[in-house]
C-alpha atoms as a PDB file:
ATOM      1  CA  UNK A   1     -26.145  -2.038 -26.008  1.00  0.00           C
ATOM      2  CA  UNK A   2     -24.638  -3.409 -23.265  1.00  0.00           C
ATOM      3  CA  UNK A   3     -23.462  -7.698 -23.533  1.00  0.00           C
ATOM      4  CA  UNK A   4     -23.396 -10.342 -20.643  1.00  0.00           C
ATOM      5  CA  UNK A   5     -19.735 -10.628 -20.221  1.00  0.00           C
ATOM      6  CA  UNK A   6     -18.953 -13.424 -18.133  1.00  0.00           C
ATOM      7  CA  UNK A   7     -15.128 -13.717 -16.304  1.00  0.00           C
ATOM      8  CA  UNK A   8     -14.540 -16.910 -18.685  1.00  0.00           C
ATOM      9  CA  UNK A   9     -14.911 -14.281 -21.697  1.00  0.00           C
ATOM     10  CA  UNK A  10     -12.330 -11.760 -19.964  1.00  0.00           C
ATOM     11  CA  UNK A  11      -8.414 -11.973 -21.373  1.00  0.00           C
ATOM     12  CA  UNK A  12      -6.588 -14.554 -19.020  1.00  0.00           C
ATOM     13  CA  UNK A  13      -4.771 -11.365 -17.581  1.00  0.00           C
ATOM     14  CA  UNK A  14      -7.278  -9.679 -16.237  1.00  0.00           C
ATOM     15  CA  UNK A  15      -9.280 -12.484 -14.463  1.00  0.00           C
ATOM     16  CA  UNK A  16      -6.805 -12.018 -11.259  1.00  0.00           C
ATOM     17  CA  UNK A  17      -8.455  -8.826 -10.744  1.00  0.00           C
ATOM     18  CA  UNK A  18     -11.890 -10.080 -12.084  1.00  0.00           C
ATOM     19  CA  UNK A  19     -11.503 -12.573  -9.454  1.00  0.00           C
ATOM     20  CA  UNK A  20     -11.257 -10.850  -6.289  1.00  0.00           C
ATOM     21  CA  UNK A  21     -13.089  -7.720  -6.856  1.00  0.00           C
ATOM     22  CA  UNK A  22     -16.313  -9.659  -8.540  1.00  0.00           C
ATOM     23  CA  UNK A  23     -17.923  -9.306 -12.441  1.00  0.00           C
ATOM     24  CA  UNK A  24     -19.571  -6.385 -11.258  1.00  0.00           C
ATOM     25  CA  UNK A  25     -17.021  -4.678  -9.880  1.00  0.00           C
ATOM     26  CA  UNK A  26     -14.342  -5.640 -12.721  1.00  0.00           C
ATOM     27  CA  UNK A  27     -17.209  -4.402 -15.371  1.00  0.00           C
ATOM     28  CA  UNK A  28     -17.319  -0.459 -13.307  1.00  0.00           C
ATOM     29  CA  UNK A  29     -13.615  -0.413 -13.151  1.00  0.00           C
ATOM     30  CA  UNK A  30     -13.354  -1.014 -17.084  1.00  0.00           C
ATOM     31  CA  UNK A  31     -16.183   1.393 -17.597  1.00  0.00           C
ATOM     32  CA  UNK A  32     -14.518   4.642 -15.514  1.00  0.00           C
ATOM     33  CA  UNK A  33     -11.100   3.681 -16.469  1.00  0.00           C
ATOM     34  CA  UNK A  34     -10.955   1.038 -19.624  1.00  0.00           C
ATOM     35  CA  UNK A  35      -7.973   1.764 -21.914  1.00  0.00           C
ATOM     36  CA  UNK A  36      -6.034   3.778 -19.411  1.00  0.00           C
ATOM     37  CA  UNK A  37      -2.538   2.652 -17.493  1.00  0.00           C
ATOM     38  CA  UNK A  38      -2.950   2.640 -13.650  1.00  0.00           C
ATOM     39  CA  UNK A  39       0.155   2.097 -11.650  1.00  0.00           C
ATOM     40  CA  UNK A  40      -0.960   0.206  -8.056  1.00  0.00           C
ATOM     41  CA  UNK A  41       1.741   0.575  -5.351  1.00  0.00           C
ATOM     42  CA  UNK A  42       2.645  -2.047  -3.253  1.00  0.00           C
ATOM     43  CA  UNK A  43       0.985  -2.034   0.058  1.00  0.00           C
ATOM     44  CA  UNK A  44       3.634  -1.239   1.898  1.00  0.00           C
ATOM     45  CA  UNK A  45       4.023   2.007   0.213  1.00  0.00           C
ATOM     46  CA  UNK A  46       0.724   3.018   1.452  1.00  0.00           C
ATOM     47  CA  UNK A  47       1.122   1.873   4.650  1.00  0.00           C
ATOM     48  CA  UNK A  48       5.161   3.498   5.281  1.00  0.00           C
ATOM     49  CA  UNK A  49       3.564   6.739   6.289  1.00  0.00           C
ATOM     50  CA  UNK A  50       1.933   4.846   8.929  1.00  0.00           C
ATOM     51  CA  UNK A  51       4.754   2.931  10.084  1.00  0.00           C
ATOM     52  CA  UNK A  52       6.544   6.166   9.946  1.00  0.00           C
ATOM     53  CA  UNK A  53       4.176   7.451  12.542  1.00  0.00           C
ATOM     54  CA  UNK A  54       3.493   4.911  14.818  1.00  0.00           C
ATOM     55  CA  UNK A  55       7.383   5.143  15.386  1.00  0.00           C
ATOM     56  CA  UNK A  56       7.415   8.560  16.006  1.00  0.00           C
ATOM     57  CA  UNK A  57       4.299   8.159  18.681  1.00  0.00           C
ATOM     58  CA  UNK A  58       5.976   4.946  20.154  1.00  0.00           C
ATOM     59  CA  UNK A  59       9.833   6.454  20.313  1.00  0.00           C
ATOM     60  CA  UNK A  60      10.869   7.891  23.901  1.00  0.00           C
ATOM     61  CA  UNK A  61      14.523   8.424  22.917  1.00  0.00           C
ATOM     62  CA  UNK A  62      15.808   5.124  24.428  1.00  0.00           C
ATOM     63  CA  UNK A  63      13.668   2.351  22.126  1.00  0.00           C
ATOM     64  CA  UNK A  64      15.135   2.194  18.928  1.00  0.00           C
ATOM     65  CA  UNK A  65      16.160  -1.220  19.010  1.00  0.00           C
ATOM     66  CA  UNK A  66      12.747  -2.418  20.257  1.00  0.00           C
ATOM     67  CA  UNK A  67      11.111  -0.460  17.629  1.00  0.00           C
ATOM     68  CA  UNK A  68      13.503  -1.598  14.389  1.00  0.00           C
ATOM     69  CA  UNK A  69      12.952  -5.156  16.088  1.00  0.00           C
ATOM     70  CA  UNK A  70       8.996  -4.718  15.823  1.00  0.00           C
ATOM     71  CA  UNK A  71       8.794  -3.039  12.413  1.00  0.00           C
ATOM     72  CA  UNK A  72      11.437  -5.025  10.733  1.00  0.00           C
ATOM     73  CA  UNK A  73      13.573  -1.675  10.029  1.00  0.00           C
ATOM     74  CA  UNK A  74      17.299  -1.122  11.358  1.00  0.00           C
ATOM     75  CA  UNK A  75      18.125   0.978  14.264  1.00  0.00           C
ATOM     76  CA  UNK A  76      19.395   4.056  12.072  1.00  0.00           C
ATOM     77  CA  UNK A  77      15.979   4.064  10.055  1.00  0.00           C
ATOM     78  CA  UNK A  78      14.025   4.214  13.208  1.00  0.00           C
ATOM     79  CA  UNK A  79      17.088   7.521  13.944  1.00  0.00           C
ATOM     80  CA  UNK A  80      16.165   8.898  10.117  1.00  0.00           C
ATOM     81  CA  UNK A  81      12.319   8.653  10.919  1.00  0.00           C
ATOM     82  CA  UNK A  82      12.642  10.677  14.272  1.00  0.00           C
ATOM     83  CA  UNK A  83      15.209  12.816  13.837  1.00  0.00           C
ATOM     84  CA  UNK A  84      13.212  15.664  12.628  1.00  0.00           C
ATOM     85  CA  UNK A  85      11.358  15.466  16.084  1.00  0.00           C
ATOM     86  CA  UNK A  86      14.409  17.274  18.082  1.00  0.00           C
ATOM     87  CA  UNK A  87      15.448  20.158  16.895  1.00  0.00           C
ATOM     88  CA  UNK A  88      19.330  20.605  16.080  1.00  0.00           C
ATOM     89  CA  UNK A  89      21.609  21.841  18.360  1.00  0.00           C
END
């Protein structure tokens, strides 16, 4: 038998996620994963590898100042993330 849970009834530290994914939504998560620990990464975790390879699309070799400037990243990251695009010498 299934109850009307309402968000008021959920613990106070849960409502934040409650909240912005909806009752419904809150009530399927519980269901598939109630009682387990899930880790959530930061966003910018996920979205590194894309930074990553925007930079390596956008780098001509000269640019590395431009493109720390526009992804908030020093000069030698921007080096790290393309250096495996030339081969050593």
């Amino acid at each position: 038998m299934r109850f009307q849970l309402t968000p008021e009834q959920v613990p106070e530290d849960m409502r934040w996620l409650c909240e912005i994914v909806g009752m419904q939504h809150f009530l399927e998560i519980i269901d598939m994963a109630g009682g387990e620990f899930i880790y959530l990464p930061k966003r910018e975790t996920l979205e590194k590898p894309l930074r990553h390879e925007a930079i390596r699309r956008e780098y001509d070799g000269t640019n590395a100042r431009q493109l720390s400037r526009k992804y908030g990243i020093t000069e030698r990251h921007v080096r790290t993330i393309v250096k495996d695009m030339f081969p050593k010498q």
